[in-house]
N, C-alpha and C. Protein backbone atom coordinates (compact mmCIF):
# COMPACT_ATOMS: atom_id res chain seq x y z
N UNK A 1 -16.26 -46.11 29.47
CA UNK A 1 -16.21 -44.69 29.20
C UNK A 1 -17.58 -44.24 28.70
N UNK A 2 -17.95 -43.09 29.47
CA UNK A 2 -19.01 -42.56 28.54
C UNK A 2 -18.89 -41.70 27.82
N UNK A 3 -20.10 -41.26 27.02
CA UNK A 3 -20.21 -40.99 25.59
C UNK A 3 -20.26 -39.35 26.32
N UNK A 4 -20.24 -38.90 26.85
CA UNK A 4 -20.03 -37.13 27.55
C UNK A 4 -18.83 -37.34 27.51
N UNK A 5 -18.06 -38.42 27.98
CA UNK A 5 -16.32 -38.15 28.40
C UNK A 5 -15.84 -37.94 27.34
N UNK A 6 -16.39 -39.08 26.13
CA UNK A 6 -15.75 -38.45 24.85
C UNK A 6 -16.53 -37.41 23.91
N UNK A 7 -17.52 -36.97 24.06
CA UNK A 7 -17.85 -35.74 23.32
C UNK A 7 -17.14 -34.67 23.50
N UNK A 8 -16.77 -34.55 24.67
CA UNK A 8 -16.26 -33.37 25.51
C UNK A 8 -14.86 -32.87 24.88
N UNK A 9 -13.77 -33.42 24.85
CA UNK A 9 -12.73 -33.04 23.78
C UNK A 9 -12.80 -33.25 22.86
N UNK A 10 -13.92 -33.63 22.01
CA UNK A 10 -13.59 -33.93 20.79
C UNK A 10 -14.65 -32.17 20.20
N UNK A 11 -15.79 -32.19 20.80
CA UNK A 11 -16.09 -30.87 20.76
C UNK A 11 -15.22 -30.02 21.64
N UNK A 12 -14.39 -29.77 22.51
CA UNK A 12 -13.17 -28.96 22.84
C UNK A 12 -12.32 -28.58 21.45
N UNK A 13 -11.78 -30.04 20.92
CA UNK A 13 -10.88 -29.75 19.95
C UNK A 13 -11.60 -28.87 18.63
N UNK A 14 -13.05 -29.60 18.46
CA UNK A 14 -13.25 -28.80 17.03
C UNK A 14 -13.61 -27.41 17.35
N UNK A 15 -14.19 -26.75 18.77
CA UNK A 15 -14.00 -25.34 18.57
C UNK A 15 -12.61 -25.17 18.65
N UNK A 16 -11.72 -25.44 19.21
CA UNK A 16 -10.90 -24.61 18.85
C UNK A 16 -10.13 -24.57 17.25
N UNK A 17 -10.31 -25.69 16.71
CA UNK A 17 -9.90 -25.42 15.44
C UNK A 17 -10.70 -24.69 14.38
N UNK A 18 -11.85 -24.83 14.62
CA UNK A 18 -13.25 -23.54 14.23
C UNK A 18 -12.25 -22.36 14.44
N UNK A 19 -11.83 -21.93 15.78
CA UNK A 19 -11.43 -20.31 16.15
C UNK A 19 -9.95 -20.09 15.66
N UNK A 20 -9.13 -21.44 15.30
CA UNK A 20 -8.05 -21.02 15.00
C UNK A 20 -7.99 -20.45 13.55
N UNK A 21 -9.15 -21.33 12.41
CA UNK A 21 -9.39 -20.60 11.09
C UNK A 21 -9.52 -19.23 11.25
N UNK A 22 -10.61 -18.77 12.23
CA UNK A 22 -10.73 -17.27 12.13
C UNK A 22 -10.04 -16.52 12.30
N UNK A 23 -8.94 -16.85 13.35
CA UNK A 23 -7.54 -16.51 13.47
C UNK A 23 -6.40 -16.12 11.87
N UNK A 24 -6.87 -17.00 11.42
CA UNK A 24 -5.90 -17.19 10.40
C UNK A 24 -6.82 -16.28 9.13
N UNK A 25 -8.12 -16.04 9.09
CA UNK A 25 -8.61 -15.74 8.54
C UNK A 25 -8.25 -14.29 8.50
N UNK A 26 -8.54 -13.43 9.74
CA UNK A 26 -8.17 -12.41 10.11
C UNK A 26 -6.67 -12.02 9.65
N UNK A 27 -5.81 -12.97 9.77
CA UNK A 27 -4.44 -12.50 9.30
C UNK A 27 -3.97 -12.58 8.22
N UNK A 28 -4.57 -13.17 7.79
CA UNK A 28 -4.85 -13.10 6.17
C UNK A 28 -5.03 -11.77 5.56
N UNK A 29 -6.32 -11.63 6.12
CA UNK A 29 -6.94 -10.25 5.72
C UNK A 29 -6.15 -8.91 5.99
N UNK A 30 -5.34 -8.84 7.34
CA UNK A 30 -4.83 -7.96 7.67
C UNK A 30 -3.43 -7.88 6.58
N UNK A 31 -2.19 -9.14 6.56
CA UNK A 31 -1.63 -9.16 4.99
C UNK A 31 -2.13 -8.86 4.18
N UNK A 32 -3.23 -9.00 3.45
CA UNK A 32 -3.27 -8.04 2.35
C UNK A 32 -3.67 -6.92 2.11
N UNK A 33 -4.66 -6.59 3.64
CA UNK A 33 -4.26 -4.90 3.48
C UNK A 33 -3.42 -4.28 3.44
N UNK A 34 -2.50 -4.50 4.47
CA UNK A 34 -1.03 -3.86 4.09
C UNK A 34 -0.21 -4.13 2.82
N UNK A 35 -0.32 -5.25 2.37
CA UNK A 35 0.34 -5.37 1.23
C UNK A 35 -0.14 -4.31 0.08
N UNK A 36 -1.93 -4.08 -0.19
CA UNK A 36 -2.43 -3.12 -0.70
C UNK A 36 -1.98 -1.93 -0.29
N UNK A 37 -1.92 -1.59 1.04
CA UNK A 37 -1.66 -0.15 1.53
C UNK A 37 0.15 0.31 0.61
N UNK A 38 0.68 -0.42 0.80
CA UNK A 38 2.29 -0.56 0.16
C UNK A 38 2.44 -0.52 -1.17
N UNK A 39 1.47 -1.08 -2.06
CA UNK A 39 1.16 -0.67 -3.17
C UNK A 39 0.73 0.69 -4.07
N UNK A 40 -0.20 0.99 -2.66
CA UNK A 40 -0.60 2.12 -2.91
C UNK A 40 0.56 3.26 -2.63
N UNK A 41 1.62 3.47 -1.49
CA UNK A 41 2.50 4.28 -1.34
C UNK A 41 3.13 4.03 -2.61
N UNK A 42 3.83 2.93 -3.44
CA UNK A 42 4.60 2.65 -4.16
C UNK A 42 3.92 3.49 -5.45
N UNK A 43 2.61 3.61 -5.86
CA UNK A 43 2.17 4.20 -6.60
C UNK A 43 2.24 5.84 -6.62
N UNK A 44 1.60 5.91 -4.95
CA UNK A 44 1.85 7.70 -4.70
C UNK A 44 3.48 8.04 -5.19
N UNK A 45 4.62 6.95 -4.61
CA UNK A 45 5.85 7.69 -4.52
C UNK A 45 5.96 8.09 -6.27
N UNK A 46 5.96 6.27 -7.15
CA UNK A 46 5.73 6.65 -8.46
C UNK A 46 5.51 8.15 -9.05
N UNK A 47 3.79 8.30 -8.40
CA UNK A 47 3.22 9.59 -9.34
C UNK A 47 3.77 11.02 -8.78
N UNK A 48 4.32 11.48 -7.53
CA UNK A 48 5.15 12.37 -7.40
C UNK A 48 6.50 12.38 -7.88
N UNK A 49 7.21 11.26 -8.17
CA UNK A 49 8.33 11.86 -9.05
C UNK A 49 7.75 12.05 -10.36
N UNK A 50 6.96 11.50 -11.10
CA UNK A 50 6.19 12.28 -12.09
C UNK A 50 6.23 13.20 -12.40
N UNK A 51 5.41 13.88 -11.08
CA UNK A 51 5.12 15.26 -10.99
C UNK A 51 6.60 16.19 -11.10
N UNK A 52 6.96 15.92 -10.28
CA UNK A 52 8.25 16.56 -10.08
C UNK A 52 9.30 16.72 -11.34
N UNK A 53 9.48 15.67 -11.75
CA UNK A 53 9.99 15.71 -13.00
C UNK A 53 9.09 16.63 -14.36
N UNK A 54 7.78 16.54 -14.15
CA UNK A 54 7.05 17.36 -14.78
C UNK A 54 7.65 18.74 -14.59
N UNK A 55 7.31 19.32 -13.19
CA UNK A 55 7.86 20.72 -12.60
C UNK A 55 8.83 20.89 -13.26
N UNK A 56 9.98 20.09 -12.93
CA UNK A 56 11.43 20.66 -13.71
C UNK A 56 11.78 20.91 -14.76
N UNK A 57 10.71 20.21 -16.03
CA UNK A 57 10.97 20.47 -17.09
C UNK A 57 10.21 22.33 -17.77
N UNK A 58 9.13 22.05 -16.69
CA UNK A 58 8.35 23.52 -16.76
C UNK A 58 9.20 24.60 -16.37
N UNK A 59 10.24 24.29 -15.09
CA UNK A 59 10.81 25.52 -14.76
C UNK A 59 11.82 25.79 -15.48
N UNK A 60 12.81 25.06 -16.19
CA UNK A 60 13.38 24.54 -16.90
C UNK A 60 13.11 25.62 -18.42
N UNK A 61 12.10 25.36 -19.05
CA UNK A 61 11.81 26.07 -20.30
C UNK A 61 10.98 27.13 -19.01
N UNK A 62 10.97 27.70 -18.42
CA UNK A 62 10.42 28.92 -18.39
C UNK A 62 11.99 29.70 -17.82
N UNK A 63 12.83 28.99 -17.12
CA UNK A 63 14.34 29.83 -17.27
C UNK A 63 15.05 30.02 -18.58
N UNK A 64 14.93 29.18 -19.58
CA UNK A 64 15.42 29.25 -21.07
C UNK A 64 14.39 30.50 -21.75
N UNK A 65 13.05 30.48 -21.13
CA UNK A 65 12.35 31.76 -21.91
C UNK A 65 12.74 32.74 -21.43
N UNK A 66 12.55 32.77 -20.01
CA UNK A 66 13.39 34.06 -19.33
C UNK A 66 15.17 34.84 -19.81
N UNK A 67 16.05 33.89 -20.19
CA UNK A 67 17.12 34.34 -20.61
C UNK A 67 16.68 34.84 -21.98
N UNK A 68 16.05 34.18 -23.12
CA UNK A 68 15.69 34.65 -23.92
C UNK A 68 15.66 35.80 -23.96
N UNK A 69 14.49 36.13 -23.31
CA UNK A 69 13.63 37.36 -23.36
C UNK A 69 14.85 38.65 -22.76
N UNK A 70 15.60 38.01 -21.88
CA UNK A 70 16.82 38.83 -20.95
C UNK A 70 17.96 39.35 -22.45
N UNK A 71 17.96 38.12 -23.06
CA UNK A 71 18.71 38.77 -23.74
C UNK A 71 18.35 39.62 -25.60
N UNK A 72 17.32 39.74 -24.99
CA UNK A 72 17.07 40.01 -26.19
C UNK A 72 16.40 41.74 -26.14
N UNK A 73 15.77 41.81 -25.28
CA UNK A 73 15.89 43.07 -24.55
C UNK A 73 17.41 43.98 -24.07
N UNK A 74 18.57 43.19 -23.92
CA UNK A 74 19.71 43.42 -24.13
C UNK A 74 20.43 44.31 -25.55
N UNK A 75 19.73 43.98 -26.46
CA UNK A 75 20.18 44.05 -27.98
C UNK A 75 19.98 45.49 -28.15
């Protein structure tokens, strides 16, 4: 056997296991963007009920001022 017959798959095999890391590398990377991206919705959803709950308490005491004022102008 010559020494080409066996270089030949053995450099076959190590590129491809070279390209399969990058493979894996890449999907790696792409998991944890999304995992970040999901984090980040989980945060947006978080800070709008926040908000929202904020709102309600504002509209909330501005209908309790409003009757107030309704009834007191009543008198």
């Amino acid at each position: 056997m010559s020494s080409a017959s066996i270089l030949r798959p053995l450099l076959l095999s190590m590129s491809f296991l070279l390209s399969a890391c990058g493979v894996s590398d890449s999907g790696t990377a792409a998991v944890t963007a999304a995992q970040l991206k999901a984090r980040e919705a989980e945060q947006a959803q978080a800070t709008k009920a926040q908000i929202q709950q904020q709102l309600d308490a504002v509209n909330q005491q501005a209908e309790e001022r409003r009757k107030q004022i309704d009834a007191a102008t009543r008198q």
